[in-house]
PDB file of N, CA and C in Angstrom:
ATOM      1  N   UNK A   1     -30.381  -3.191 -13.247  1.00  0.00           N
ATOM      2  CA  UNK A   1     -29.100  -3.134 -13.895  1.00  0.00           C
ATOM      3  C   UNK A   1     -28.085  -2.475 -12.950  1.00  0.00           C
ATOM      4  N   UNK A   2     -26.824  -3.227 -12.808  1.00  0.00           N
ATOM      5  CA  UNK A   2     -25.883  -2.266 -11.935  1.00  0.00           C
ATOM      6  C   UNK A   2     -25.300  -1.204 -12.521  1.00  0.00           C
ATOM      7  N   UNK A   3     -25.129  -0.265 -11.904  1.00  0.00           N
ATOM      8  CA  UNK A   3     -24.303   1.057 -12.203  1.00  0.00           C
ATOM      9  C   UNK A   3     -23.231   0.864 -12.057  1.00  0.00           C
ATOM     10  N   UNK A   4     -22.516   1.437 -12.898  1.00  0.00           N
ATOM     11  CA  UNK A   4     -20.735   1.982 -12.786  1.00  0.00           C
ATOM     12  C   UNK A   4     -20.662   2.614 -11.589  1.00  0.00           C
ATOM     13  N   UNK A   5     -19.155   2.346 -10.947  1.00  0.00           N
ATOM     14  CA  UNK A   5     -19.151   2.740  -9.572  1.00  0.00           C
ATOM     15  C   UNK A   5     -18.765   4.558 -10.291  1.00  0.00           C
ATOM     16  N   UNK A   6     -19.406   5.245  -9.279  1.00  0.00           N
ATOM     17  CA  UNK A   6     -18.939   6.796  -9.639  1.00  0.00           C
ATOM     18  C   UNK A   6     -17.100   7.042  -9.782  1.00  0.00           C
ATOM     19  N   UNK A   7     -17.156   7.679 -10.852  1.00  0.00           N
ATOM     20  CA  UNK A   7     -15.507   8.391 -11.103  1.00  0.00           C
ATOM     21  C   UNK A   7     -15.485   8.846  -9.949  1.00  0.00           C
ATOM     22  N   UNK A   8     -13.602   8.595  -9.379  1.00  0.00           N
ATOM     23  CA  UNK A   8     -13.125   9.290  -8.226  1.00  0.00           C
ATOM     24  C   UNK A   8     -12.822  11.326  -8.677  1.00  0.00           C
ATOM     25  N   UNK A   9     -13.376  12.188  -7.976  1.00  0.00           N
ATOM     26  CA  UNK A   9     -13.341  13.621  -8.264  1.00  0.00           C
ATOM     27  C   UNK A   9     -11.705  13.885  -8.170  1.00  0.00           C
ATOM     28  N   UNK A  10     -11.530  14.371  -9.298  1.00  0.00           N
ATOM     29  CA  UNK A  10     -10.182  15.107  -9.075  1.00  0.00           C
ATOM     30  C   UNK A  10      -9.884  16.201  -9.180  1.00  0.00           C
ATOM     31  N   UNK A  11      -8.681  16.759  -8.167  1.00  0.00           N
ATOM     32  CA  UNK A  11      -8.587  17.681  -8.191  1.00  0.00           C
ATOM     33  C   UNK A  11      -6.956  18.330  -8.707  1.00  0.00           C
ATOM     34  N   UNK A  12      -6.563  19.701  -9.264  1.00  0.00           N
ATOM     35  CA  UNK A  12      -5.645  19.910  -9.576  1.00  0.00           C
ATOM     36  C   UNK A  12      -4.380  20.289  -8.390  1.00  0.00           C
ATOM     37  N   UNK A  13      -3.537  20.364  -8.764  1.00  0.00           N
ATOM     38  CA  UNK A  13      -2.949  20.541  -7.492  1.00  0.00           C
ATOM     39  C   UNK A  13      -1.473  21.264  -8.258  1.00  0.00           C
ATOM     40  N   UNK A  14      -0.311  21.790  -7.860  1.00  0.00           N
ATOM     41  CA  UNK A  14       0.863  22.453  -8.366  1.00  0.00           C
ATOM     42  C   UNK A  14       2.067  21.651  -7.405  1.00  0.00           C
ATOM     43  N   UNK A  15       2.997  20.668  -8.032  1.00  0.00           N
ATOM     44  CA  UNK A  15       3.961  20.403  -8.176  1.00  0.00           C
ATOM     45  C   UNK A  15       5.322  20.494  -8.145  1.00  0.00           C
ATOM     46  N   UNK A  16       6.211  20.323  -7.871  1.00  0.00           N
ATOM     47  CA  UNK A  16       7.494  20.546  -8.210  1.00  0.00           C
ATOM     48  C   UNK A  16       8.107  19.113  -8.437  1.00  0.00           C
ATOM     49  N   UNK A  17       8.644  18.801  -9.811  1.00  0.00           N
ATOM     50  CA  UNK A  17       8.868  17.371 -10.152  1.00  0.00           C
ATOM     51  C   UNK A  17      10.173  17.689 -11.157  1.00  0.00           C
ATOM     52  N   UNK A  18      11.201  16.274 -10.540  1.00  0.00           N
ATOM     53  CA  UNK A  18      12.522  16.856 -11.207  1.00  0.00           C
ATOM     54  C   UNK A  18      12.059  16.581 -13.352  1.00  0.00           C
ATOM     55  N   UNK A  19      12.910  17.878 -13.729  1.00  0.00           N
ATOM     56  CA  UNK A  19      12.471  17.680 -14.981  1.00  0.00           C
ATOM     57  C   UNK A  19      12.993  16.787 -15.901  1.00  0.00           C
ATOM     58  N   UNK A  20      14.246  16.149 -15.342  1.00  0.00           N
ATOM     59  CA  UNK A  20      14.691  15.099 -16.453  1.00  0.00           C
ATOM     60  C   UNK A  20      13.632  13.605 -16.121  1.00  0.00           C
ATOM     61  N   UNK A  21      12.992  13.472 -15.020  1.00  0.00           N
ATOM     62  CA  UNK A  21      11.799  12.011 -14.609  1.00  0.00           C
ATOM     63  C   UNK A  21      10.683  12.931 -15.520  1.00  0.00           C
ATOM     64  N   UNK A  22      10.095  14.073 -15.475  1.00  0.00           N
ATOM     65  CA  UNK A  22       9.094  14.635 -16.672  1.00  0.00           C
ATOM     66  C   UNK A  22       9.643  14.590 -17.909  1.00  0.00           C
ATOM     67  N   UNK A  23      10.824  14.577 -18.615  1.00  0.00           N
ATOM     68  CA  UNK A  23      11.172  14.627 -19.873  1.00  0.00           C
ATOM     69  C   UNK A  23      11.480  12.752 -20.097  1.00  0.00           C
ATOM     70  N   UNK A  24      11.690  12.285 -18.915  1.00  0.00           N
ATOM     71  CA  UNK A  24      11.689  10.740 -19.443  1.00  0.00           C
ATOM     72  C   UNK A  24      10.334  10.107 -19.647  1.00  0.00           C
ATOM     73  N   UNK A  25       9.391  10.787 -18.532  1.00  0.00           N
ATOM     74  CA  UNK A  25       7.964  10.007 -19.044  1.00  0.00           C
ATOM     75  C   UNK A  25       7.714  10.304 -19.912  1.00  0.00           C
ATOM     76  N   UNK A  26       7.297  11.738 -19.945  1.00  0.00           N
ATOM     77  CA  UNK A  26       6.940  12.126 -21.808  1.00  0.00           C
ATOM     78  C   UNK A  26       7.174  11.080 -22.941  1.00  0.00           C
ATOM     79  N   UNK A  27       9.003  11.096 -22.520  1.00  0.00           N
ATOM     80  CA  UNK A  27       9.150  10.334 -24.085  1.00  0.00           C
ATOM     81  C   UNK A  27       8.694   9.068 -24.186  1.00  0.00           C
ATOM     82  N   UNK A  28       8.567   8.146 -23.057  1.00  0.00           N
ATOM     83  CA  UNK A  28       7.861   7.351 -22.782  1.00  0.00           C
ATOM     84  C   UNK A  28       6.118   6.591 -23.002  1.00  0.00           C
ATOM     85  N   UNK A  29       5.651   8.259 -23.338  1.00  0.00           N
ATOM     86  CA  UNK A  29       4.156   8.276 -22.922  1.00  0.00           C
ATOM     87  C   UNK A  29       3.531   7.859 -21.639  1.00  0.00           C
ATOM     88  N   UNK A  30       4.327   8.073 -20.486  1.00  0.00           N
ATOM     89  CA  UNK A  30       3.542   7.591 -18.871  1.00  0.00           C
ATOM     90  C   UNK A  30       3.081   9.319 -18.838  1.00  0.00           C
ATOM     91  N   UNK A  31       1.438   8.761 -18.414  1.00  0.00           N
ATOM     92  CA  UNK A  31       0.550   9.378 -17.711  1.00  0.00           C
ATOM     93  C   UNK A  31       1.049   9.897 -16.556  1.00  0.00           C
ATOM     94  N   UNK A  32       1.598  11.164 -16.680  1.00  0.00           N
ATOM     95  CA  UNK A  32       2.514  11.460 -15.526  1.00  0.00           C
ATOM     96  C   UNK A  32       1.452  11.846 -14.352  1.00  0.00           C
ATOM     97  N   UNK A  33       0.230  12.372 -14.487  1.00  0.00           N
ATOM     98  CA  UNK A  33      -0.527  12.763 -13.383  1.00  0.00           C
ATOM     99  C   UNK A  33      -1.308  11.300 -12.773  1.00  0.00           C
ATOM    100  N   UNK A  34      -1.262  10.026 -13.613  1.00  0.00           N
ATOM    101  CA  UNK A  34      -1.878   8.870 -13.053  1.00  0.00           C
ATOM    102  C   UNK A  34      -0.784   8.341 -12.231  1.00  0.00           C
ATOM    103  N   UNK A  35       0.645   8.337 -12.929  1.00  0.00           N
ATOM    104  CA  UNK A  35       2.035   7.638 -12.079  1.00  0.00           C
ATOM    105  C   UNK A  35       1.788   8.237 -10.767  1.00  0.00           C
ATOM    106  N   UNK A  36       1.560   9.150 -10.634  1.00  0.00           N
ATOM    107  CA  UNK A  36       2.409  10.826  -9.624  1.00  0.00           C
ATOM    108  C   UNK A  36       0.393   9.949  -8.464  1.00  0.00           C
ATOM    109  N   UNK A  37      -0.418   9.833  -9.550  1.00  0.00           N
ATOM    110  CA  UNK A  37      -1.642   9.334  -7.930  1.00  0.00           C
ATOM    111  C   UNK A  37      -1.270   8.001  -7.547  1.00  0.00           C
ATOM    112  N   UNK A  38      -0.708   7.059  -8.399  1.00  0.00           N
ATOM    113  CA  UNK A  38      -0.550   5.493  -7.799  1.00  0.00           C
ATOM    114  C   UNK A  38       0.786   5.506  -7.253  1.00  0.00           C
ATOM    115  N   UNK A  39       1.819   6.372  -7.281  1.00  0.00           N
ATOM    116  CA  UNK A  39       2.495   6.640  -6.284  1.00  0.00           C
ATOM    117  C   UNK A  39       2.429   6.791  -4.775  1.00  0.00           C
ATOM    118  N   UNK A  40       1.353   8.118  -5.026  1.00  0.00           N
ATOM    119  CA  UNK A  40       1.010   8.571  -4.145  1.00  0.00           C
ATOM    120  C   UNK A  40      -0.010   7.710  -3.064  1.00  0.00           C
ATOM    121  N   UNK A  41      -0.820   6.625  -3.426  1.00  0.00           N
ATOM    122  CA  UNK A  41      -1.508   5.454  -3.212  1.00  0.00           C
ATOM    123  C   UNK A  41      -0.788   4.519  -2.603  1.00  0.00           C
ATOM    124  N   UNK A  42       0.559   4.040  -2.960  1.00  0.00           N
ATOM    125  CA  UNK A  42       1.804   3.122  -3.002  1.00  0.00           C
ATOM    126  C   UNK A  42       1.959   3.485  -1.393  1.00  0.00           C
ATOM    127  N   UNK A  43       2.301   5.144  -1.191  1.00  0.00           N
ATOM    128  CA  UNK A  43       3.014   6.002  -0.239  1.00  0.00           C
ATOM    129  C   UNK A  43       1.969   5.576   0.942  1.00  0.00           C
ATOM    130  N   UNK A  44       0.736   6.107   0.701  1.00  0.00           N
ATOM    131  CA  UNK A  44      -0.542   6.165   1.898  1.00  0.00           C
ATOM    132  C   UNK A  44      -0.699   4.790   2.216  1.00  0.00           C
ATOM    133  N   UNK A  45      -0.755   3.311   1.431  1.00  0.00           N
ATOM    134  CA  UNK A  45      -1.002   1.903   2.045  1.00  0.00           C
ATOM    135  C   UNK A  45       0.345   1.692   3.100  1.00  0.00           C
ATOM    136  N   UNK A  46       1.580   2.261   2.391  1.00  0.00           N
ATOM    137  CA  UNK A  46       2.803   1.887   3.168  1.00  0.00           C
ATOM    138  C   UNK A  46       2.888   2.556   4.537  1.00  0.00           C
ATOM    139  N   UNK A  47       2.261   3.701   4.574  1.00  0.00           N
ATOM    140  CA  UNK A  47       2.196   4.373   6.006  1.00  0.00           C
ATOM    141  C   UNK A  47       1.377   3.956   6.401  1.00  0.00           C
ATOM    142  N   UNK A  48      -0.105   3.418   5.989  1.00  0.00           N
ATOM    143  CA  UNK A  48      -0.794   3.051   6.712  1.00  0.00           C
ATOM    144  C   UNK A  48      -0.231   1.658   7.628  1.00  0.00           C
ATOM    145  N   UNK A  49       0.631   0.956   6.218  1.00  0.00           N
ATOM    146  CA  UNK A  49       0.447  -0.527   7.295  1.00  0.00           C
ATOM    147  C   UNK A  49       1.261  -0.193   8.272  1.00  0.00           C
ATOM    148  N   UNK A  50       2.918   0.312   7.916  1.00  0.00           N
ATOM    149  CA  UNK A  50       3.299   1.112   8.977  1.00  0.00           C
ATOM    150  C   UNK A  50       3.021   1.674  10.560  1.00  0.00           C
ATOM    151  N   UNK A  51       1.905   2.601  10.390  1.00  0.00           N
ATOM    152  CA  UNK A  51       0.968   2.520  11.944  1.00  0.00           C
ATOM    153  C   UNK A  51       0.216   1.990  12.158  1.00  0.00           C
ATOM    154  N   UNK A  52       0.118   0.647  11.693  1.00  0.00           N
ATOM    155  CA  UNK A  52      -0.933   0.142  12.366  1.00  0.00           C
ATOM    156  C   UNK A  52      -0.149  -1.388  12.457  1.00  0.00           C
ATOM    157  N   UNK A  53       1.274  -1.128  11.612  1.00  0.00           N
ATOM    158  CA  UNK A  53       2.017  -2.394  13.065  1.00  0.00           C
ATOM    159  C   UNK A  53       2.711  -1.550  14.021  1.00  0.00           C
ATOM    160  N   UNK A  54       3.014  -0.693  14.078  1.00  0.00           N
ATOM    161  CA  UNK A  54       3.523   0.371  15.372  1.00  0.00           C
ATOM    162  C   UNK A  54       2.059   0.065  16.434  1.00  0.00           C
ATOM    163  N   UNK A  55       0.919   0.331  16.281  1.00  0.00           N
ATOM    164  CA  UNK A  55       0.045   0.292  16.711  1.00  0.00           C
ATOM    165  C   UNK A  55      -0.109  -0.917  17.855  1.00  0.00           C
ATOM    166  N   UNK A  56       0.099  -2.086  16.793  1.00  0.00           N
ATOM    167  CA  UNK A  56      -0.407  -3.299  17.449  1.00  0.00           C
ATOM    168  C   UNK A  56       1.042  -4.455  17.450  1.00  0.00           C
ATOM    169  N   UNK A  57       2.025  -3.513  17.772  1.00  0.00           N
ATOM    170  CA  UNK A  57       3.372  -4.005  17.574  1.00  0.00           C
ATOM    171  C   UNK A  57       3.616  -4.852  19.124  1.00  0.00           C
ATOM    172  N   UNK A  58       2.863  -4.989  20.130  1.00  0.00           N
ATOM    173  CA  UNK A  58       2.608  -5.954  21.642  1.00  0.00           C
ATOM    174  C   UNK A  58       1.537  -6.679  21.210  1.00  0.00           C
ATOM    175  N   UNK A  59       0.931  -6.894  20.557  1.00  0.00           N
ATOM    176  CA  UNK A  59       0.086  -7.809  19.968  1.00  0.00           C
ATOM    177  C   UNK A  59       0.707  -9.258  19.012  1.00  0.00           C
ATOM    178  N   UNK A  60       1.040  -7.884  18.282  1.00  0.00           N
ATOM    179  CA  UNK A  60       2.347  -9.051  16.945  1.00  0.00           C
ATOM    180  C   UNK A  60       3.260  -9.746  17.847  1.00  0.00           C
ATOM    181  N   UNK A  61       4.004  -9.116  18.917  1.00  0.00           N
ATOM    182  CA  UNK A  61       4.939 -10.042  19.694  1.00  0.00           C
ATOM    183  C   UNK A  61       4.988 -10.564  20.634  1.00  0.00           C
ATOM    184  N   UNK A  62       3.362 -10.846  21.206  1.00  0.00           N
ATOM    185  CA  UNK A  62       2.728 -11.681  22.162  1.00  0.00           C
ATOM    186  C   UNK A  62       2.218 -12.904  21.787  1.00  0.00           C
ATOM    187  N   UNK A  63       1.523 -12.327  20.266  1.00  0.00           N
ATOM    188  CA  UNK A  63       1.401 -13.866  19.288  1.00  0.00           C
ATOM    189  C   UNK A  63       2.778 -14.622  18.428  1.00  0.00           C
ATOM    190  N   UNK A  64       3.507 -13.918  18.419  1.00  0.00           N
ATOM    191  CA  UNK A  64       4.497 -14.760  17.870  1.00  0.00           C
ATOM    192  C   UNK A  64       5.356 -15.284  18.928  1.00  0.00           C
ATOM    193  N   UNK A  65       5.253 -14.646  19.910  1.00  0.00           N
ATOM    194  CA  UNK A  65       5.910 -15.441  21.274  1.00  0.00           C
ATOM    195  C   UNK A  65       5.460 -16.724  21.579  1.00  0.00           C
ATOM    196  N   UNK A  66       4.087 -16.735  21.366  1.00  0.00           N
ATOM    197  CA  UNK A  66       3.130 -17.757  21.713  1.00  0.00           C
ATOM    198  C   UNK A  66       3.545 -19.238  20.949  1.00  0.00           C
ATOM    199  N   UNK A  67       3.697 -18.923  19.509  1.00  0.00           N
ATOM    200  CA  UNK A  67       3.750 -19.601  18.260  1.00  0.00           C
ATOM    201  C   UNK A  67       5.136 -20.313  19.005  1.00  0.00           C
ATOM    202  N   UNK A  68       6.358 -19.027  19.075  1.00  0.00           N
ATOM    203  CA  UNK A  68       7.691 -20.135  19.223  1.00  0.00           C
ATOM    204  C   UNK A  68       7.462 -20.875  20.417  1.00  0.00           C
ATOM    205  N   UNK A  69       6.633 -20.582  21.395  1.00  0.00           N
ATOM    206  CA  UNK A  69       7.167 -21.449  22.488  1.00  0.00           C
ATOM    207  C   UNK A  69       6.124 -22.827  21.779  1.00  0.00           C
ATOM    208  N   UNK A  70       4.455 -22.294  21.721  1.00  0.00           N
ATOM    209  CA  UNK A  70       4.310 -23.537  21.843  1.00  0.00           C
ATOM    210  C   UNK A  70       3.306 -24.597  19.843  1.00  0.00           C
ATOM    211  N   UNK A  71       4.343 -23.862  19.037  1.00  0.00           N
ATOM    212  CA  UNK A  71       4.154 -24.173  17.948  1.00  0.00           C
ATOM    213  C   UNK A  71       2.774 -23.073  17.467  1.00  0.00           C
ATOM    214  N   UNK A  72       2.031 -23.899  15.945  1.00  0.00           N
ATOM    215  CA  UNK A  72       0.700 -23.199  15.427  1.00  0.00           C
ATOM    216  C   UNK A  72      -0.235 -23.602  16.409  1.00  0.00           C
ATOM    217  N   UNK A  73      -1.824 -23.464  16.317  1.00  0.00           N
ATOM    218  CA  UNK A  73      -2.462 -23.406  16.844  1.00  0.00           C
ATOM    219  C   UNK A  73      -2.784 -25.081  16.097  1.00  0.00           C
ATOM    220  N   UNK A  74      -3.327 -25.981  16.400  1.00  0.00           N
ATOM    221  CA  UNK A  74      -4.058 -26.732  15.153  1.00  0.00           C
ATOM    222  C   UNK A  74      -3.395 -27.130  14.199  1.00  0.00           C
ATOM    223  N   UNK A  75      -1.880 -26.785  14.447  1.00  0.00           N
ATOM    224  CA  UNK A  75      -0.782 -27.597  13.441  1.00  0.00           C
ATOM    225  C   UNK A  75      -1.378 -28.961  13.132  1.00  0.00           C
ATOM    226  N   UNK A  76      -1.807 -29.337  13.431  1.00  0.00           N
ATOM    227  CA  UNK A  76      -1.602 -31.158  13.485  1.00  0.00           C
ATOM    228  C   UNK A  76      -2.565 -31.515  12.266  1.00  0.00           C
ATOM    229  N   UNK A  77      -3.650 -30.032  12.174  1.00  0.00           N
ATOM    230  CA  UNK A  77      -4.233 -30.651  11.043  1.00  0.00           C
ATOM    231  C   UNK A  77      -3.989 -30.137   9.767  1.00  0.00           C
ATOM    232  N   UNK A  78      -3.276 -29.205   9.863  1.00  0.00           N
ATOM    233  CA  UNK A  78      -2.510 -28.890   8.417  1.00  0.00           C
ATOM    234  C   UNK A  78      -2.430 -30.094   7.404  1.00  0.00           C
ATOM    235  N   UNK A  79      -2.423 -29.772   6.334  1.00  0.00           N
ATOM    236  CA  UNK A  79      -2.367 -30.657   4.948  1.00  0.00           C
ATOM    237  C   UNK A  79      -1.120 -30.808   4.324  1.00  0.00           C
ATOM    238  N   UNK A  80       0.093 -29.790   4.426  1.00  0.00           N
ATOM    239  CA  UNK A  80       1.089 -29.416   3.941  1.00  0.00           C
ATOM    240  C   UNK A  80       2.207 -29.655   5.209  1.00  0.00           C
TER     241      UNK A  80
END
């Protein structure tokens, strides 16, 4: 039988969050400590992709150099 993947451990942490965005979730009912981690999730993918096209940013514009001069690779057999 498969197992449930294990709960991620959480931990508490102290804040400073403007209080009229805490008095709007409230009235709302948003899970302000779930918003405040998939935020925070949102933040870490965006920096990640971030350095890692900084990273490979002579890569990206060696292959797209490639593309304009001499089209796709295998265009011809595209379907579309």
């Amino acid at each position: 039988m498969l197992q449930p993947p294990p709960k991620p451990q959480r931990k508490s942490v102290n804040t400073s969050i403007d209080s009229q965005l805490i008095n709007d979730a409230k009235a709302l009912g948003i899970n302000i400590s779930r918003a405040a981690e998939e935020g925070i999730a949102k933040a870490i993918a965006a920096e990640k992709t971030r350095r890692w096209q900084a990273e490979n940013k002579e890569a990206i514009e060696s292959s797209n150099e490639y593309v304009r001069r001499n089209g796709l690779p295998l265009a011809k057999h595209r379907l579309f």
